[in-house]
N, C-alpha and C. Protein backbone atom coordinates (compact mmCIF):
# COMPACT_ATOMS: atom_id res chain seq x y z
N UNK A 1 87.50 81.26 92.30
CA UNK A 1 88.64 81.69 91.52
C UNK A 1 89.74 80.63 91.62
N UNK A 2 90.56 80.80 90.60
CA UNK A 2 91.38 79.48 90.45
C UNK A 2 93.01 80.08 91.69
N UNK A 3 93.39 78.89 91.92
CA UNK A 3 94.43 78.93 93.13
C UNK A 3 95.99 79.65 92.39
N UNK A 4 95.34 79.37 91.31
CA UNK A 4 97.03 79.42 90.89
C UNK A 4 97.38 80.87 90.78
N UNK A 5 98.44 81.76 91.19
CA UNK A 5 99.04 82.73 91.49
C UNK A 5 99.50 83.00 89.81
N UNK A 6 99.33 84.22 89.44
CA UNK A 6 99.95 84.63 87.90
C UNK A 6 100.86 85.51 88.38
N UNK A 7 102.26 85.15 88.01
CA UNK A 7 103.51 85.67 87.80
C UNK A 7 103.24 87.28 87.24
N UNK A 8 103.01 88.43 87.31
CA UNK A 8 103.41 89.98 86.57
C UNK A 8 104.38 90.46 86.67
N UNK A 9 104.80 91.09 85.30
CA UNK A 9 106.07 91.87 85.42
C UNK A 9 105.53 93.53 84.57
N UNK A 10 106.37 94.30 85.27
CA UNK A 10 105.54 95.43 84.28
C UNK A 10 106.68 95.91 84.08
N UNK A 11 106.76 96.66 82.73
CA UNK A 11 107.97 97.24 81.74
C UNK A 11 107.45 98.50 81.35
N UNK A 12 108.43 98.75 81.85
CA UNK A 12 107.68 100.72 81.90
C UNK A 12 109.18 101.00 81.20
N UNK A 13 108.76 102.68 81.06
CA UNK A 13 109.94 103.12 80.56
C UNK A 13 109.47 104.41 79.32
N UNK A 14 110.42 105.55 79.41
CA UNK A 14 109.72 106.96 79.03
C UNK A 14 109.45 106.92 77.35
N UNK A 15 108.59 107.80 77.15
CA UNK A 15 107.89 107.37 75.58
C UNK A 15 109.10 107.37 74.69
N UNK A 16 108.97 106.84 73.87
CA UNK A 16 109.92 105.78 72.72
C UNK A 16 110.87 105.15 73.25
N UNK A 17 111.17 104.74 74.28
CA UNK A 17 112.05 104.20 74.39
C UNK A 17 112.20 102.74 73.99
N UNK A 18 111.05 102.30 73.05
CA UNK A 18 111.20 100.48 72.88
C UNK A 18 110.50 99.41 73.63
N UNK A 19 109.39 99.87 74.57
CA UNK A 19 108.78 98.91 75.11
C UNK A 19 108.10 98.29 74.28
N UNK A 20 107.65 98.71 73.49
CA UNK A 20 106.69 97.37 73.04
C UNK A 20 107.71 96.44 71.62
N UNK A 21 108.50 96.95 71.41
CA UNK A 21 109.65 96.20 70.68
C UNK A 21 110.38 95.22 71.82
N UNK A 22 110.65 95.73 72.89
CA UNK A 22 110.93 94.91 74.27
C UNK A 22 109.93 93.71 74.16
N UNK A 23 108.98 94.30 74.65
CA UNK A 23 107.14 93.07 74.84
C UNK A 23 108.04 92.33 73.59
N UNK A 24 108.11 92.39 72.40
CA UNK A 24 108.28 91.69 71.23
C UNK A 24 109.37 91.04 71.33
N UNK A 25 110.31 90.98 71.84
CA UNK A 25 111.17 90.41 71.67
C UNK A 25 110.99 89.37 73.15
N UNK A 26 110.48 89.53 74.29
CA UNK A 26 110.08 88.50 75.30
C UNK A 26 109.28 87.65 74.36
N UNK A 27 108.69 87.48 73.44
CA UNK A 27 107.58 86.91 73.16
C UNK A 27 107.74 85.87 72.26
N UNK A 28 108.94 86.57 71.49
CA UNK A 28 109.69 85.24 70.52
C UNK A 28 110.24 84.69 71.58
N UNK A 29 110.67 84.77 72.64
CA UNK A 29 111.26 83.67 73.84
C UNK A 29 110.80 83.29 74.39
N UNK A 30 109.31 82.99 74.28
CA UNK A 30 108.52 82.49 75.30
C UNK A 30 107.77 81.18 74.82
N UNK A 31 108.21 80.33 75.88
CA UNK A 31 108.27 79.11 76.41
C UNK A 31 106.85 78.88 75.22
N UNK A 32 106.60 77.50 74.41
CA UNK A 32 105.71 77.14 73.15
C UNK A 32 104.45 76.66 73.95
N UNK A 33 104.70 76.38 75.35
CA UNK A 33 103.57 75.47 75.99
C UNK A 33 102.56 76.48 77.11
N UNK A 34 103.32 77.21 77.20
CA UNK A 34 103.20 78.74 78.58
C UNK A 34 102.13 79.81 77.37
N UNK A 35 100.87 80.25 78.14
CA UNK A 35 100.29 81.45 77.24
C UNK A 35 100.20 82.22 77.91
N UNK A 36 100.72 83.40 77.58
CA UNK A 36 101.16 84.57 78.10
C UNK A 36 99.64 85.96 77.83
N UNK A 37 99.29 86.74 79.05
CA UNK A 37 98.51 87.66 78.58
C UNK A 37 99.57 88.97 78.75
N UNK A 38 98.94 90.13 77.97
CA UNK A 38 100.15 91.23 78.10
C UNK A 38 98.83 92.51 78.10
N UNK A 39 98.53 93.28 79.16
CA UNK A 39 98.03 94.68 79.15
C UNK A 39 98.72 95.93 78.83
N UNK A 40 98.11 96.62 77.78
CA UNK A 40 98.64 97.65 77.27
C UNK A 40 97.89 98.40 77.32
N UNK A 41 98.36 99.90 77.56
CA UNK A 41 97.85 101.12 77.45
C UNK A 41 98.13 101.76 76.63
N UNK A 42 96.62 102.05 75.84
CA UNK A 42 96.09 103.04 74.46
C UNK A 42 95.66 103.86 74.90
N UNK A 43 96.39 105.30 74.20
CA UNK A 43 96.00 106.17 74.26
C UNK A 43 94.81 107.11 72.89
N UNK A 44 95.17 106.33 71.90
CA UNK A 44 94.67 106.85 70.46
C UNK A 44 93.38 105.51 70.51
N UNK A 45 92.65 106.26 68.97
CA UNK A 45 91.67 105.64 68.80
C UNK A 45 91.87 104.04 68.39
N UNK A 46 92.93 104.01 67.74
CA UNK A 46 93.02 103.04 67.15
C UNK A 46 94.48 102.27 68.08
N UNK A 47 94.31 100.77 68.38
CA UNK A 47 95.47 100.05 68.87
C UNK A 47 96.42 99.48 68.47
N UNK A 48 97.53 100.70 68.45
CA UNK A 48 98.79 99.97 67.34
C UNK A 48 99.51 99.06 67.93
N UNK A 49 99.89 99.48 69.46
CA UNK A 49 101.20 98.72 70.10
C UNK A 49 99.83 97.45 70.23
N UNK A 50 98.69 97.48 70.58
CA UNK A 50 98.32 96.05 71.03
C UNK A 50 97.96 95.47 69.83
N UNK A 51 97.50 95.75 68.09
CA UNK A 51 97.52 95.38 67.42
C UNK A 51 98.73 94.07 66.78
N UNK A 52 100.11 95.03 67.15
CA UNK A 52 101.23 94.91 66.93
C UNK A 52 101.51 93.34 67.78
N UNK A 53 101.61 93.35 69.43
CA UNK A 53 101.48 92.13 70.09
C UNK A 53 100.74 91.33 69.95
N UNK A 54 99.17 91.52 69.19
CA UNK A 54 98.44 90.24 69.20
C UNK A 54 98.86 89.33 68.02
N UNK A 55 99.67 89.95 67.16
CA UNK A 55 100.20 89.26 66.09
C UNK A 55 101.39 88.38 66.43
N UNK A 56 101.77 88.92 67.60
CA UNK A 56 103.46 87.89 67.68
C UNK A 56 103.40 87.18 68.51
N UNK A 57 102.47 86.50 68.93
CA UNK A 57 102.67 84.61 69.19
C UNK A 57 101.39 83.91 69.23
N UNK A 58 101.39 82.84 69.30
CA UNK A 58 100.38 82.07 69.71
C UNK A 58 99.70 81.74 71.46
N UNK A 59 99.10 81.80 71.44
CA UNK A 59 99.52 81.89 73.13
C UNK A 59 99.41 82.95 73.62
N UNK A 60 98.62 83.87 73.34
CA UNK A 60 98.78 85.25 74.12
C UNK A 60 97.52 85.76 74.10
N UNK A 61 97.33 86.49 75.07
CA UNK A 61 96.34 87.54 75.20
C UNK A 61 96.14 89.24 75.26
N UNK A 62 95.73 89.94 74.41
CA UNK A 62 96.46 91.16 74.88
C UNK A 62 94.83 91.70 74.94
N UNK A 63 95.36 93.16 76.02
CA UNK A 63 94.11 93.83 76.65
C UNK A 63 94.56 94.96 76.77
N UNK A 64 93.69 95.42 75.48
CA UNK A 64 93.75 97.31 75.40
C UNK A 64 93.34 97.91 76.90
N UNK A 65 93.67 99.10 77.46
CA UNK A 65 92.99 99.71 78.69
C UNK A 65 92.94 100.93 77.55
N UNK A 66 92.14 101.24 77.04
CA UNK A 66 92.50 102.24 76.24
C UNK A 66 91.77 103.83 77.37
N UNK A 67 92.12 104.86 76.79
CA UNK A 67 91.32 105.94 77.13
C UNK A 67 92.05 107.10 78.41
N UNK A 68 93.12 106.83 78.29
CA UNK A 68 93.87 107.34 79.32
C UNK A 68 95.00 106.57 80.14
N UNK A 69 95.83 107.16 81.51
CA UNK A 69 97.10 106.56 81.45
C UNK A 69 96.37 105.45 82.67
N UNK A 70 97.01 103.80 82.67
CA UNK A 70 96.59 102.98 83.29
C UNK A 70 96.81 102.81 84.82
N UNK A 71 97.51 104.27 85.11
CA UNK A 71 97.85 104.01 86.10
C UNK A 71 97.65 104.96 87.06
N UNK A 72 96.63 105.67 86.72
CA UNK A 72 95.70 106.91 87.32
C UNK A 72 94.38 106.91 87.09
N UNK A 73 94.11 107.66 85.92
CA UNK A 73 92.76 108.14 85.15
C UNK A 73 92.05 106.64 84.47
N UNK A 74 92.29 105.77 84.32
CA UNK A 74 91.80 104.63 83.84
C UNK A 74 92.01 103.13 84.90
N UNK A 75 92.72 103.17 86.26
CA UNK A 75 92.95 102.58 86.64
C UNK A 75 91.52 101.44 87.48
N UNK A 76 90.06 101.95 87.34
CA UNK A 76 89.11 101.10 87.23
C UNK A 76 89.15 100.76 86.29
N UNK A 77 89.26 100.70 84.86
CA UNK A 77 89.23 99.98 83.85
C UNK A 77 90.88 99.07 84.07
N UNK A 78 91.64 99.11 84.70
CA UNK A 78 92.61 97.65 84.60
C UNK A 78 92.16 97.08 85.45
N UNK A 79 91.55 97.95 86.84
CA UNK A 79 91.02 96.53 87.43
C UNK A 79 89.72 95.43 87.05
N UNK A 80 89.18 95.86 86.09
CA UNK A 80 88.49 95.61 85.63
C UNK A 80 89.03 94.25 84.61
N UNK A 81 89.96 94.74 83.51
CA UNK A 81 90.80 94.30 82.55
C UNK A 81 91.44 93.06 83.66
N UNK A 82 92.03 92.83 84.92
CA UNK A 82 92.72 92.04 85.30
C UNK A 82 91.73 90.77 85.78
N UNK A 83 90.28 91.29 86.85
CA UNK A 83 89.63 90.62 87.27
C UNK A 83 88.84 89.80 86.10
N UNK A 84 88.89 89.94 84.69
CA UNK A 84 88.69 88.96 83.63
C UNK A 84 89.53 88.47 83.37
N UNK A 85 91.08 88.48 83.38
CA UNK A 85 92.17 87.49 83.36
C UNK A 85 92.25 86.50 84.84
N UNK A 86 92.04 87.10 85.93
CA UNK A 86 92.07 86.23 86.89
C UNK A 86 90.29 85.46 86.80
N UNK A 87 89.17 85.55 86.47
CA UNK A 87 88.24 84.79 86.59
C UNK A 87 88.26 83.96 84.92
N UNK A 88 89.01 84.09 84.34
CA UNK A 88 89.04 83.49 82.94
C UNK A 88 89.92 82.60 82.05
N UNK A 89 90.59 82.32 81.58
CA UNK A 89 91.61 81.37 81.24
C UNK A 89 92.85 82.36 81.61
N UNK A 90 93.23 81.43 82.92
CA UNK A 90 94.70 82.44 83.63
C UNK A 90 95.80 82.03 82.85
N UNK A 91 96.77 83.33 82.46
CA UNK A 91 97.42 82.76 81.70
C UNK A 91 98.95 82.38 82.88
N UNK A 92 100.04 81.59 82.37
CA UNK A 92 101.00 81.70 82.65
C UNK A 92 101.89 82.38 83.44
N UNK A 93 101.75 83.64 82.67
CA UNK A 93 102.61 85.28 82.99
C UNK A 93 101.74 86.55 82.38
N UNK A 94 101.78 87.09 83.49
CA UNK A 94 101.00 89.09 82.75
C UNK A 94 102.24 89.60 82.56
N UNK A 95 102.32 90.36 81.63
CA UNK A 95 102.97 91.86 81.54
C UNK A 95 102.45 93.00 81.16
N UNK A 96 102.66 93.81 81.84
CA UNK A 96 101.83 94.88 81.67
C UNK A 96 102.72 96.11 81.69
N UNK A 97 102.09 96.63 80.32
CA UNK A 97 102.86 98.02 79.56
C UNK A 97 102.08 98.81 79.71
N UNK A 98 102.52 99.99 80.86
CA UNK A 98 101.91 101.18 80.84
C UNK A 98 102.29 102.33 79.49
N UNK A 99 101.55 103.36 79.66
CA UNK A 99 101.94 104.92 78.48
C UNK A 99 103.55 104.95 79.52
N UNK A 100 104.49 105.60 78.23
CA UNK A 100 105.34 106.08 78.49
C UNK A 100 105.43 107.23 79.72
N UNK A 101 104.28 107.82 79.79
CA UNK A 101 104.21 108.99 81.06
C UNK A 101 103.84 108.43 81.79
N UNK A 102 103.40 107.45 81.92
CA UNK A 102 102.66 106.25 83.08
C UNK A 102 103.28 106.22 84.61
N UNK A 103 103.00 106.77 85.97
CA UNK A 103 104.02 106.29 86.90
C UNK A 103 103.44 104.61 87.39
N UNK A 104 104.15 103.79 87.72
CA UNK A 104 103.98 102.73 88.05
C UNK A 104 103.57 102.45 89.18
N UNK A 105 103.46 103.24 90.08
CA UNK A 105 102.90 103.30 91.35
C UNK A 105 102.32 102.55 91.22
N UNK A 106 101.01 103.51 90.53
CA UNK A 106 100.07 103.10 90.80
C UNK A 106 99.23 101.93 90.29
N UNK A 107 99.69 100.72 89.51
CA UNK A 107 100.10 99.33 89.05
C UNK A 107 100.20 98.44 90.10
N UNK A 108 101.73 99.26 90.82
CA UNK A 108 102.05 97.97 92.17
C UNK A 108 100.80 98.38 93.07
N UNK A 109 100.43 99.45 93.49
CA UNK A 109 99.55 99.58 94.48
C UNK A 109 98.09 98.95 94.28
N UNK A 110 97.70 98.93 92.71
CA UNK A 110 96.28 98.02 92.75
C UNK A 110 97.03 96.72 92.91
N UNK A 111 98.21 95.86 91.99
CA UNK A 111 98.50 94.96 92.29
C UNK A 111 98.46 94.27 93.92
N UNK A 112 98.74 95.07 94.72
CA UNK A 112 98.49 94.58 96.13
C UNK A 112 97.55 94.86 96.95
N UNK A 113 96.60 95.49 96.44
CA UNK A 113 95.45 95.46 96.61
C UNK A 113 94.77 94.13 96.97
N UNK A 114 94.15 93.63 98.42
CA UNK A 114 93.88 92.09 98.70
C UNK A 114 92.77 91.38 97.76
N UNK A 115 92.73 92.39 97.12
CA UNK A 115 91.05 91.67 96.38
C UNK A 115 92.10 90.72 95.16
N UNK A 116 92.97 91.60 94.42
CA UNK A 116 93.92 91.09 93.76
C UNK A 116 94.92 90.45 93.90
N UNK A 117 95.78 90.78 94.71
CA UNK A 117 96.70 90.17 95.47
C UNK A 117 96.95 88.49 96.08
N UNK A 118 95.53 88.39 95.85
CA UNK A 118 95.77 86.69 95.85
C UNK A 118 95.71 85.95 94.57
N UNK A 119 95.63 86.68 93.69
CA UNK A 119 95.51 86.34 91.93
C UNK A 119 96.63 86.62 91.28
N UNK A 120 97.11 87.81 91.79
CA UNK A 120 98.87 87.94 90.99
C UNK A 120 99.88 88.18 92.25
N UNK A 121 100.69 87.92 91.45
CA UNK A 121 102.35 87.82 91.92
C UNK A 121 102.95 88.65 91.36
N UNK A 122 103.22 90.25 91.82
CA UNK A 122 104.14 91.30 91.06
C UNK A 122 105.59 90.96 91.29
N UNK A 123 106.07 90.54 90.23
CA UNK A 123 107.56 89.90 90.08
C UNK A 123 108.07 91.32 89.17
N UNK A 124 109.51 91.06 88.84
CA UNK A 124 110.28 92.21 88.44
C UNK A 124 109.70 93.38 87.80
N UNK A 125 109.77 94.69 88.14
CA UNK A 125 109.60 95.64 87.44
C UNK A 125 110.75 96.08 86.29
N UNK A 126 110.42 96.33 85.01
CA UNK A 126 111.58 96.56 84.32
C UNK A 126 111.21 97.59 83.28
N UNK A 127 112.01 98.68 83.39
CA UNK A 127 112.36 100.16 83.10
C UNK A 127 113.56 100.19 82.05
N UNK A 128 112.76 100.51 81.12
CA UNK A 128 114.07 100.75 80.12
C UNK A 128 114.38 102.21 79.99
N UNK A 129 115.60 102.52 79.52
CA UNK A 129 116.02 103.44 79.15
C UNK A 129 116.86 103.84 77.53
N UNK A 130 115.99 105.39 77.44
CA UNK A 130 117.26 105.45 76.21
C UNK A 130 118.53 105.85 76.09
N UNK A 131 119.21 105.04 75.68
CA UNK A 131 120.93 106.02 75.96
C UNK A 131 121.01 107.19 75.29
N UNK A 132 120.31 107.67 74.37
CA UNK A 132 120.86 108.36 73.46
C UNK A 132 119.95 109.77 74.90
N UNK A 133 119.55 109.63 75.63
CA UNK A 133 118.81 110.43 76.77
C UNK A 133 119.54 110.20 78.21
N UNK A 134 120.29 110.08 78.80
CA UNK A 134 120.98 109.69 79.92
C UNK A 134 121.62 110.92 79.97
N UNK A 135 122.08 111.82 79.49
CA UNK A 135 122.26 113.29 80.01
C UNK A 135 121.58 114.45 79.74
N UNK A 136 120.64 114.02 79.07
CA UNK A 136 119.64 114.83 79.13
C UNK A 136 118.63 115.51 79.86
N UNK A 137 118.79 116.92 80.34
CA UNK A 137 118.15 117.17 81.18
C UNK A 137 116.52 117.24 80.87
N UNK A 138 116.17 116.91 79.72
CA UNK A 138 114.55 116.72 79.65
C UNK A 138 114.37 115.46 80.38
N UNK A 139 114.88 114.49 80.31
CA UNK A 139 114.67 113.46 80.38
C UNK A 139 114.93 113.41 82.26
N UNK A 140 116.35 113.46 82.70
CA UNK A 140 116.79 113.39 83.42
C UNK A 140 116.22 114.04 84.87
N UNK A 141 115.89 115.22 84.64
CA UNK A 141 115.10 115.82 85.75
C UNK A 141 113.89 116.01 85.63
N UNK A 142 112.76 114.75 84.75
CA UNK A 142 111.65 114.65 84.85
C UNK A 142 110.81 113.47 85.94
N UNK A 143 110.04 114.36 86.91
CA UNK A 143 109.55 113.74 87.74
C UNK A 143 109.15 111.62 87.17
N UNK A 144 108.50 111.71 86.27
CA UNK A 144 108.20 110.63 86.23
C UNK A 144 109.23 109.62 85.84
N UNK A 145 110.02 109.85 85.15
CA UNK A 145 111.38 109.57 84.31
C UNK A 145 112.20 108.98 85.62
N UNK A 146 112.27 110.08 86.73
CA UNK A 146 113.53 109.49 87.81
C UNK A 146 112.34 108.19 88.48
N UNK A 147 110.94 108.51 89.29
CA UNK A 147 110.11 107.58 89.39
C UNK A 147 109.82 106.43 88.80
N UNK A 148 109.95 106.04 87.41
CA UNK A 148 110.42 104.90 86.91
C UNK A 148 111.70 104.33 86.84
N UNK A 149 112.51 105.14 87.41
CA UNK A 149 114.22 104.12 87.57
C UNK A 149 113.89 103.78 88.96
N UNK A 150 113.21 104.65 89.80
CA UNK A 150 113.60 103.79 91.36
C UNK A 150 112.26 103.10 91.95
N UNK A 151 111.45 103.04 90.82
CA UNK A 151 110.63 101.62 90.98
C UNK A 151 111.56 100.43 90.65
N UNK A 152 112.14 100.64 89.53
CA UNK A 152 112.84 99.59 88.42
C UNK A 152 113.70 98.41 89.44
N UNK A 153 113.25 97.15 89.36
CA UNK A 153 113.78 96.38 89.73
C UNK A 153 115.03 95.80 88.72
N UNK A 154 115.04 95.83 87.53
CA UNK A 154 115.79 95.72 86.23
C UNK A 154 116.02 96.86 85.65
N UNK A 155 117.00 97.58 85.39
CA UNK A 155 116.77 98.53 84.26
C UNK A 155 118.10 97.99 82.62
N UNK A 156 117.32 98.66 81.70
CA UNK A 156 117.80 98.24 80.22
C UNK A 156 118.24 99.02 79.88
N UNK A 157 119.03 99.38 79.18
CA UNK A 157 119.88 100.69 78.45
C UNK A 157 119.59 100.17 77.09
N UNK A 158 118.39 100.46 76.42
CA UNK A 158 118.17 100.32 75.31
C UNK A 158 118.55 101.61 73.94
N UNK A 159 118.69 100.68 72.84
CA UNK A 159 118.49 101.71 71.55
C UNK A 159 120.54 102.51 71.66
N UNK A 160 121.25 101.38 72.33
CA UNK A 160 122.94 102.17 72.10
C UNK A 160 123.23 101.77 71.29
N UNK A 161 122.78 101.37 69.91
CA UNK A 161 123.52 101.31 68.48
C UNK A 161 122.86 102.46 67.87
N UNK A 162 122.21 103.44 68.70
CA UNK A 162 121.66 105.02 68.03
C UNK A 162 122.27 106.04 69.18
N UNK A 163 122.73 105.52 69.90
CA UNK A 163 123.67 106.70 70.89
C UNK A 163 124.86 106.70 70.04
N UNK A 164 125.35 107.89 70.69
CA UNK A 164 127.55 108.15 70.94
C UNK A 164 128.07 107.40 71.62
N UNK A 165 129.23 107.45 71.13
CA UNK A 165 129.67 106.34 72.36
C UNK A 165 129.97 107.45 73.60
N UNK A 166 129.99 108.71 73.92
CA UNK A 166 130.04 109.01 75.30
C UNK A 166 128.97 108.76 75.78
């Protein structure tokens, strides 16, 4: 296996809140010489959000985990999905987009897993949020919802040109 350590960042954050418009907008900023792979989790038959990313750059790789959330019920299929990015053309940087209900745990915990762990580098976790949901008690006192802010090494206050201003 090759020496070189791949940089991951994973961007979580509760359903609609804009992750994969997020993924999209890292991607127009990313470096012309650097190829980036990005894992996403499908839940439907068909792959919109990874459809959607394989179109916006050159340089990229994207990898459906489809069939459930990537970070429980499908989590042999990412390790699976990763150990072909680490034995195969390594890219640059992973990011990896779990389902909106996704807890991230369980991400960092295969990530450090020693089999893996000498192949990636889990660098920032980043958790977006919607403003127009910040007092919302659906949102607010949902187990997975608070579990993705205090993984969150970054968090985003996305989508406040569709909030109030309180």
């Amino acid at each position: 296996m090759n020496s070189k350590v791949i940089p991951v960042n994973i961007i979580t954050g509760f359903l609609g809140v804009g992750k994969t418009s997020a993924l999209l907008t890292l991607l127009a900023k990313k470096p012309a010489d650097e190829y980036w792979a990005i894992v996403v989790n499908e839940f439907g038959e068909v792959g919109i959000d990874g459809a959607t990313l394989s179109q916006a750059s050159d340089g990229l790789q994207v990898a459906e985990v489809p069939g459930g959330c990537i970070c429980c019920t499908t989590s042999p299929m990412l390790r699976v999905a990763l150990g072909k990015l680490a034995r195969g053309i390594r890219p640059d940087r992973l990011l990896i987009e779990p389902s909106g209900l996704g807890h991230p745990a369980g991400i960092v915990d295969l990530l450090r897993d020693p089999m893996l762990a000498s192949a990636f580098e889990l660098r920032a976790i980043v958790s977006l949020l919607d403003a127009r949901h910040l007092e919302d008690q659906r949102y607010t006192l949902h187990e997975t919802w608070r579990d993705q802010l205090q993984l969150a090494d970054v968090l985003v206050i996305n989508k406040c040109d569709a909030a109030d201003e309180s």
